[in-house]
N, C-alpha and C. Protein backbone atom coordinates (compact mmCIF):
# COMPACT_ATOMS: atom_id res chain seq x y z
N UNK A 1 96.43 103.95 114.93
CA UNK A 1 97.67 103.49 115.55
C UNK A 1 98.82 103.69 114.56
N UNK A 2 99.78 104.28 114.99
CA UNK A 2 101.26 104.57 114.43
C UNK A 2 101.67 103.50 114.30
N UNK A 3 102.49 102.80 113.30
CA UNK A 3 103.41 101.74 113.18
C UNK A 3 104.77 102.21 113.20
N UNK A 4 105.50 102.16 114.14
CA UNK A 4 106.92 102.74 113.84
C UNK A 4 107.99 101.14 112.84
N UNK A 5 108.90 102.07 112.03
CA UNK A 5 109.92 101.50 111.61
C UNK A 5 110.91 100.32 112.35
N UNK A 6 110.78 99.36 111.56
CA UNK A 6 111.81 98.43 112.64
C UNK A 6 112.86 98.19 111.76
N UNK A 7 114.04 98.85 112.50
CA UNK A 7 115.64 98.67 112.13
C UNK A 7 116.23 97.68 112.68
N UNK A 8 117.04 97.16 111.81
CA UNK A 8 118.29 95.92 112.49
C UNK A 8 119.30 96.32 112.59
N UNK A 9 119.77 95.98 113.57
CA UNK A 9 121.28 96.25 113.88
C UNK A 9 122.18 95.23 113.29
N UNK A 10 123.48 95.06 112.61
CA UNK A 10 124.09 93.66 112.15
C UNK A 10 124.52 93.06 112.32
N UNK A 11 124.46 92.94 114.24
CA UNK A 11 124.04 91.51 114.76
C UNK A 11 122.63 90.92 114.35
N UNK A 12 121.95 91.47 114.72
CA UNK A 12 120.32 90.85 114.37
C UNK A 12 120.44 90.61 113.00
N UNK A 13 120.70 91.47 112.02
CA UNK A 13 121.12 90.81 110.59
C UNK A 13 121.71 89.09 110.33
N UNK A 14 122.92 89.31 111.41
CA UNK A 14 123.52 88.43 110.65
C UNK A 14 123.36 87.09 111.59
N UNK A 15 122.16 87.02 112.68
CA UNK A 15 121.64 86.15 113.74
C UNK A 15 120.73 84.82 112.71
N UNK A 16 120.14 86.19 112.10
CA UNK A 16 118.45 86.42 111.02
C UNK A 16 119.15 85.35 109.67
N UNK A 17 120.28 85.68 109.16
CA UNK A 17 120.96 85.51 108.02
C UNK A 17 121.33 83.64 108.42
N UNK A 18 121.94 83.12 110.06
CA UNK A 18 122.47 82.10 110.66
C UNK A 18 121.15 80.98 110.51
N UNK A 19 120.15 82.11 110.98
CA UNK A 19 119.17 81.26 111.31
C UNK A 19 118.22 80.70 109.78
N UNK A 20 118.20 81.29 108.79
CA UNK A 20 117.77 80.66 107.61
C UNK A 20 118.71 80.09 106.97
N UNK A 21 120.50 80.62 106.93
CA UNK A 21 120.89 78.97 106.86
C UNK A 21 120.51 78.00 107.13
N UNK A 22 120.39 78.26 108.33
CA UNK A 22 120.33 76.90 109.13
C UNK A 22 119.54 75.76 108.77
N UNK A 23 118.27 76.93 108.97
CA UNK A 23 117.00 76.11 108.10
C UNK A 23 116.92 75.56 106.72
N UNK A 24 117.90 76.32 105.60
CA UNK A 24 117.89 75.79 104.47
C UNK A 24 118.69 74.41 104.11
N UNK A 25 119.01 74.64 105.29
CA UNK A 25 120.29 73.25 105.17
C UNK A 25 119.79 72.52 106.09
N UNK A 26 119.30 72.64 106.78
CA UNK A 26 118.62 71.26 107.50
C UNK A 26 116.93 70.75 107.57
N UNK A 27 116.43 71.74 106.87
CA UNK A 27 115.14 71.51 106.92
C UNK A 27 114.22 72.01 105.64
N UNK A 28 114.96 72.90 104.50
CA UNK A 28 114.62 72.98 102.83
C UNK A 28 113.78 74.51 103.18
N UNK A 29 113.74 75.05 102.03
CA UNK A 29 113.76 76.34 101.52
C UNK A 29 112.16 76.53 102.14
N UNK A 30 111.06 75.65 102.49
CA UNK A 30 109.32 76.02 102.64
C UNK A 30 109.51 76.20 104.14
N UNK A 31 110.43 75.53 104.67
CA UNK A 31 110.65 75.61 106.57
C UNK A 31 111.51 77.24 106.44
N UNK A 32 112.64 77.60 105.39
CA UNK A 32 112.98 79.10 105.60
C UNK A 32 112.41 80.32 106.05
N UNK A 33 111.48 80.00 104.50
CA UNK A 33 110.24 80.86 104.02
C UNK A 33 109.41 81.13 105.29
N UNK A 34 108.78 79.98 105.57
CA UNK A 34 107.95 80.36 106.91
C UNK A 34 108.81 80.65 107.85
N UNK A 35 110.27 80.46 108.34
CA UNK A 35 110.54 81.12 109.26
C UNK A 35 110.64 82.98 108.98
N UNK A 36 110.72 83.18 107.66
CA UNK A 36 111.29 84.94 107.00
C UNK A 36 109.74 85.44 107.65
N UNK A 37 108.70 84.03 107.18
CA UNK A 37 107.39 85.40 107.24
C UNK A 37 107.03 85.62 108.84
N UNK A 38 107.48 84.39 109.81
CA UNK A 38 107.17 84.40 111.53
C UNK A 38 107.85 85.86 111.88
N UNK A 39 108.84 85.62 111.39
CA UNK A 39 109.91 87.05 111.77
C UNK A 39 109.44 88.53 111.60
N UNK A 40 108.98 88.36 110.15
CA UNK A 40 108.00 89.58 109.47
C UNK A 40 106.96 89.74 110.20
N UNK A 41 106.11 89.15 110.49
CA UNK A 41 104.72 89.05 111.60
C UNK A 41 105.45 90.02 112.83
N UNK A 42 106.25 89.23 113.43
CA UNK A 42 106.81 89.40 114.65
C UNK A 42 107.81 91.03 114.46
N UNK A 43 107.92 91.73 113.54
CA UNK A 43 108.52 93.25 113.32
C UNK A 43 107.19 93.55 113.25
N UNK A 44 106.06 93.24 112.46
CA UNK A 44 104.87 94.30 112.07
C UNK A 44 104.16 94.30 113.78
N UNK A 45 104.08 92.95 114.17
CA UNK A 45 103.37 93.28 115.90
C UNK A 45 104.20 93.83 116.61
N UNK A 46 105.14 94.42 116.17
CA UNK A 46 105.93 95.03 117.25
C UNK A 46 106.25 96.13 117.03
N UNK A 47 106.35 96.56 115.80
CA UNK A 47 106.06 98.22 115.65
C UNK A 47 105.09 98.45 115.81
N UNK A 48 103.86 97.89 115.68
CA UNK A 48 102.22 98.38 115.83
C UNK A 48 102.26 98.41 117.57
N UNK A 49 102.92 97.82 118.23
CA UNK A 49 102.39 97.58 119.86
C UNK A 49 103.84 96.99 120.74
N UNK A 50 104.50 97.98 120.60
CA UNK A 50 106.34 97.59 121.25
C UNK A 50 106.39 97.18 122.66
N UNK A 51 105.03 98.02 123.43
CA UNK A 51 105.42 97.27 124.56
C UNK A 51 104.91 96.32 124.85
N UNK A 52 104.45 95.43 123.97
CA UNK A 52 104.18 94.34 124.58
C UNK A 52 104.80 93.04 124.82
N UNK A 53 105.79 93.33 124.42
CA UNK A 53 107.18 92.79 124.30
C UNK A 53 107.66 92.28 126.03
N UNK A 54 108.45 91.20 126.06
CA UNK A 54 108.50 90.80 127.71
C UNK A 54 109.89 91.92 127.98
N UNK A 55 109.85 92.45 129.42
CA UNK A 55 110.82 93.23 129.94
C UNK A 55 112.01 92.40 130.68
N UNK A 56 111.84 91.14 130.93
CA UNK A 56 112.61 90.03 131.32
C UNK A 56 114.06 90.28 131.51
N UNK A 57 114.32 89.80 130.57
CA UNK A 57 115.93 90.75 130.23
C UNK A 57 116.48 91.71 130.61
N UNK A 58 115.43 92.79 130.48
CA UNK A 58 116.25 93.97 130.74
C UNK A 58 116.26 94.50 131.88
N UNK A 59 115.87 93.39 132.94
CA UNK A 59 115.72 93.51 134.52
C UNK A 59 116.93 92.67 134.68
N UNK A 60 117.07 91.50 134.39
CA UNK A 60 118.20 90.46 134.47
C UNK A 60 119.47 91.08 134.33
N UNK A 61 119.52 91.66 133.45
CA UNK A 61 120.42 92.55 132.16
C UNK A 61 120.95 94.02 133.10
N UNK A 62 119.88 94.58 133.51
CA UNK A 62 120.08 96.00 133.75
C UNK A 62 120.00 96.93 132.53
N UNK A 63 119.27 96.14 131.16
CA UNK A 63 119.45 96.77 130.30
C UNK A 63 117.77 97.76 129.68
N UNK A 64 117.35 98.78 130.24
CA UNK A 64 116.39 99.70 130.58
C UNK A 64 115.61 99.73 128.94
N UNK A 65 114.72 99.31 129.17
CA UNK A 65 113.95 99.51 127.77
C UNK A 65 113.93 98.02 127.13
N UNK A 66 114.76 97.26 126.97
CA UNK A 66 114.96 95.96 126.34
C UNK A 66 113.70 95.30 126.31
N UNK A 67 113.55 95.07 125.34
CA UNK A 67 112.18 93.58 125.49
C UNK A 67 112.15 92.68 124.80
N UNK A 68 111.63 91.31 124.67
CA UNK A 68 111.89 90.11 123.73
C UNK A 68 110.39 89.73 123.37
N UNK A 69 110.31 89.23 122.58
CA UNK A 69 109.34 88.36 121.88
C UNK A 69 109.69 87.40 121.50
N UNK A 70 108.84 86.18 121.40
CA UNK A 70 109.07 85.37 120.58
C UNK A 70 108.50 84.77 119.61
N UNK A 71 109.06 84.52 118.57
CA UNK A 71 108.90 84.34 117.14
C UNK A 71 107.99 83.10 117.02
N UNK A 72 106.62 83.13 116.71
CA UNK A 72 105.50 82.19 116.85
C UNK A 72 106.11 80.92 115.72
N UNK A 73 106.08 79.79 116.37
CA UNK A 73 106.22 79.02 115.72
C UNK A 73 107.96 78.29 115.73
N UNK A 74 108.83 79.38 115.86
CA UNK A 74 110.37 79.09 116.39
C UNK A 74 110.87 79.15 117.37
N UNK A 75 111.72 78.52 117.42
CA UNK A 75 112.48 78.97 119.37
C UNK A 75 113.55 79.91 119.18
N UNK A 76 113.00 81.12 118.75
CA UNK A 76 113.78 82.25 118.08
C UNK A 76 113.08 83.53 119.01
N UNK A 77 114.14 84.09 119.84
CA UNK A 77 112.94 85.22 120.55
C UNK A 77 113.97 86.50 119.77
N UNK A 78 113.17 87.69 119.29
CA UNK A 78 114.02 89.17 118.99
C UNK A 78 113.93 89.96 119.95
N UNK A 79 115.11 90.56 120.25
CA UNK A 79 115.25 91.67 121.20
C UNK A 79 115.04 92.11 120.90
N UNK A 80 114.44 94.14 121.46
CA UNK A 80 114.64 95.12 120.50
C UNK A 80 114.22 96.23 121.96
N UNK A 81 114.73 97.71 121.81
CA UNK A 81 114.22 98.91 121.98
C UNK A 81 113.73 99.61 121.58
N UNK A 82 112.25 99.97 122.06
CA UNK A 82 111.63 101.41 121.38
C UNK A 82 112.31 102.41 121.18
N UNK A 83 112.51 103.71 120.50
CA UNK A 83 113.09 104.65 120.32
C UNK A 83 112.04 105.48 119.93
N UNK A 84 112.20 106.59 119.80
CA UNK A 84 111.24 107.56 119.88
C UNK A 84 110.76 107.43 118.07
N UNK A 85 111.54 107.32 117.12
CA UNK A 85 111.50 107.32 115.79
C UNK A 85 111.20 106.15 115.21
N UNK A 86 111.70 104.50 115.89
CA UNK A 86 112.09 103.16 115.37
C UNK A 86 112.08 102.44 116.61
N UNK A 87 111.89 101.23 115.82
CA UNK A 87 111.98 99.99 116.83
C UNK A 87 113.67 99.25 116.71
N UNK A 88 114.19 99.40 117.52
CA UNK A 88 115.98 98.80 117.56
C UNK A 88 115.84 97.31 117.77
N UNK A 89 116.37 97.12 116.64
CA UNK A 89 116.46 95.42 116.93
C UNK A 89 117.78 95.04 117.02
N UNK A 90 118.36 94.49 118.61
CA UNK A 90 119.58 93.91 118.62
C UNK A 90 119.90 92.69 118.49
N UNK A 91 119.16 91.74 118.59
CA UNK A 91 119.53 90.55 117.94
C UNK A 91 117.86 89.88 117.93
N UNK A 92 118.70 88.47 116.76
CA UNK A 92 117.36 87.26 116.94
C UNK A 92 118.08 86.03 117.54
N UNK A 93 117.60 85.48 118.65
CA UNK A 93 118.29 84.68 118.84
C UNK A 93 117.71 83.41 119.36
N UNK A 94 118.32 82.31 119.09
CA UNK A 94 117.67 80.77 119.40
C UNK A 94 117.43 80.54 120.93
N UNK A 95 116.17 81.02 121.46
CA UNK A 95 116.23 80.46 122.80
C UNK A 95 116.85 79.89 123.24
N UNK A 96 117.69 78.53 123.05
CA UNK A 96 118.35 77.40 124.13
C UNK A 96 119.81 78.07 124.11
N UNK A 97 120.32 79.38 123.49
CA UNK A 97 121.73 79.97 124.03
C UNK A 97 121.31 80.45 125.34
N UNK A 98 122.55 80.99 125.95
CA UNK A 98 122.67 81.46 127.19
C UNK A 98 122.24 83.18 126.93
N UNK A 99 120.77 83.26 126.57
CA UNK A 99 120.56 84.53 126.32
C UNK A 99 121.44 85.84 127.30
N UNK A 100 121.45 85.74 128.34
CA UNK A 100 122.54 86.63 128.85
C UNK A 100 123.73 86.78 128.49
N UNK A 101 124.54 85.50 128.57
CA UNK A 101 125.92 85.39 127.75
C UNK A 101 125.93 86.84 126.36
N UNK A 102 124.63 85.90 125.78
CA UNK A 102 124.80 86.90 124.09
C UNK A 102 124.28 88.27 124.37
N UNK A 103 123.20 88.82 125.07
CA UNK A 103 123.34 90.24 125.28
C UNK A 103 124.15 90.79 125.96
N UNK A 104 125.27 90.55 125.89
CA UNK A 104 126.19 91.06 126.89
C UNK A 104 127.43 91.79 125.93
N UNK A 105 127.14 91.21 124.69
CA UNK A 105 128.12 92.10 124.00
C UNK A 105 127.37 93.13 123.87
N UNK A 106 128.57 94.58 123.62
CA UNK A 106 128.44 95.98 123.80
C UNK A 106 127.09 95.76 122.15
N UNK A 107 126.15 96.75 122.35
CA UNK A 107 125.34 96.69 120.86
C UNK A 107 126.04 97.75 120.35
N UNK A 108 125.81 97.62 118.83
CA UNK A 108 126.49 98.70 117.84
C UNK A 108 125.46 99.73 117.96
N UNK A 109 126.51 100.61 117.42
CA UNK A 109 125.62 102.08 117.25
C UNK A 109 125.30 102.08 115.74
């Protein structure tokens, strides 16, 4: 089995970046940590096996290819698209937003 590359886009960067604030400041650096490695898990199962990812969204969305996972252990699901080369990651984001609201901005190239 191929593992393709998983790229962030810098929304998902800076979602990723919100969300271990968050944690370091409200819950100490061992709650971070395990959230960096859920995340890490959650890129390696998903370049090893992309579609298994929910299509949810990108029916809701109209947005063709889109799929989410969610981050075992957080209420953090990552978007992302397969690509023929990489796995596109457009954001990480805290389940209880208005996940539509937030995919609705244009993604960067």
């Amino acid at each position: 089995m191929i593992e393709k590359p998983v790229e962030l886009r810098e929304l998902a960067r800076r979602d990723v970046d919100e969300a271990v604030e968050h944690y370091l400041t409200e819950a100490g650096s061992s709650v971070a940590m395990a959230f960096i490695d859920a995340l890490d898990d959650a890129f390696r199962r998903i370049g090893r096996n992309p579609a298994s990812g929910s299509p949810r969204y990108a029916q809701e969305l109209g947005l063709p290819g889109l799929r989410s996972r969610i981050l075992s252990g957080y209420p953090y699901l990552v978007f992302y698209v397969e690509r023929e080369e990489n796995i596109d990651v457009w954001r990480v984001l805290h389940g209880a937003r208005d996940i539509p609201a937030w995919l609705r901005e244009p993604p960067e190239d």
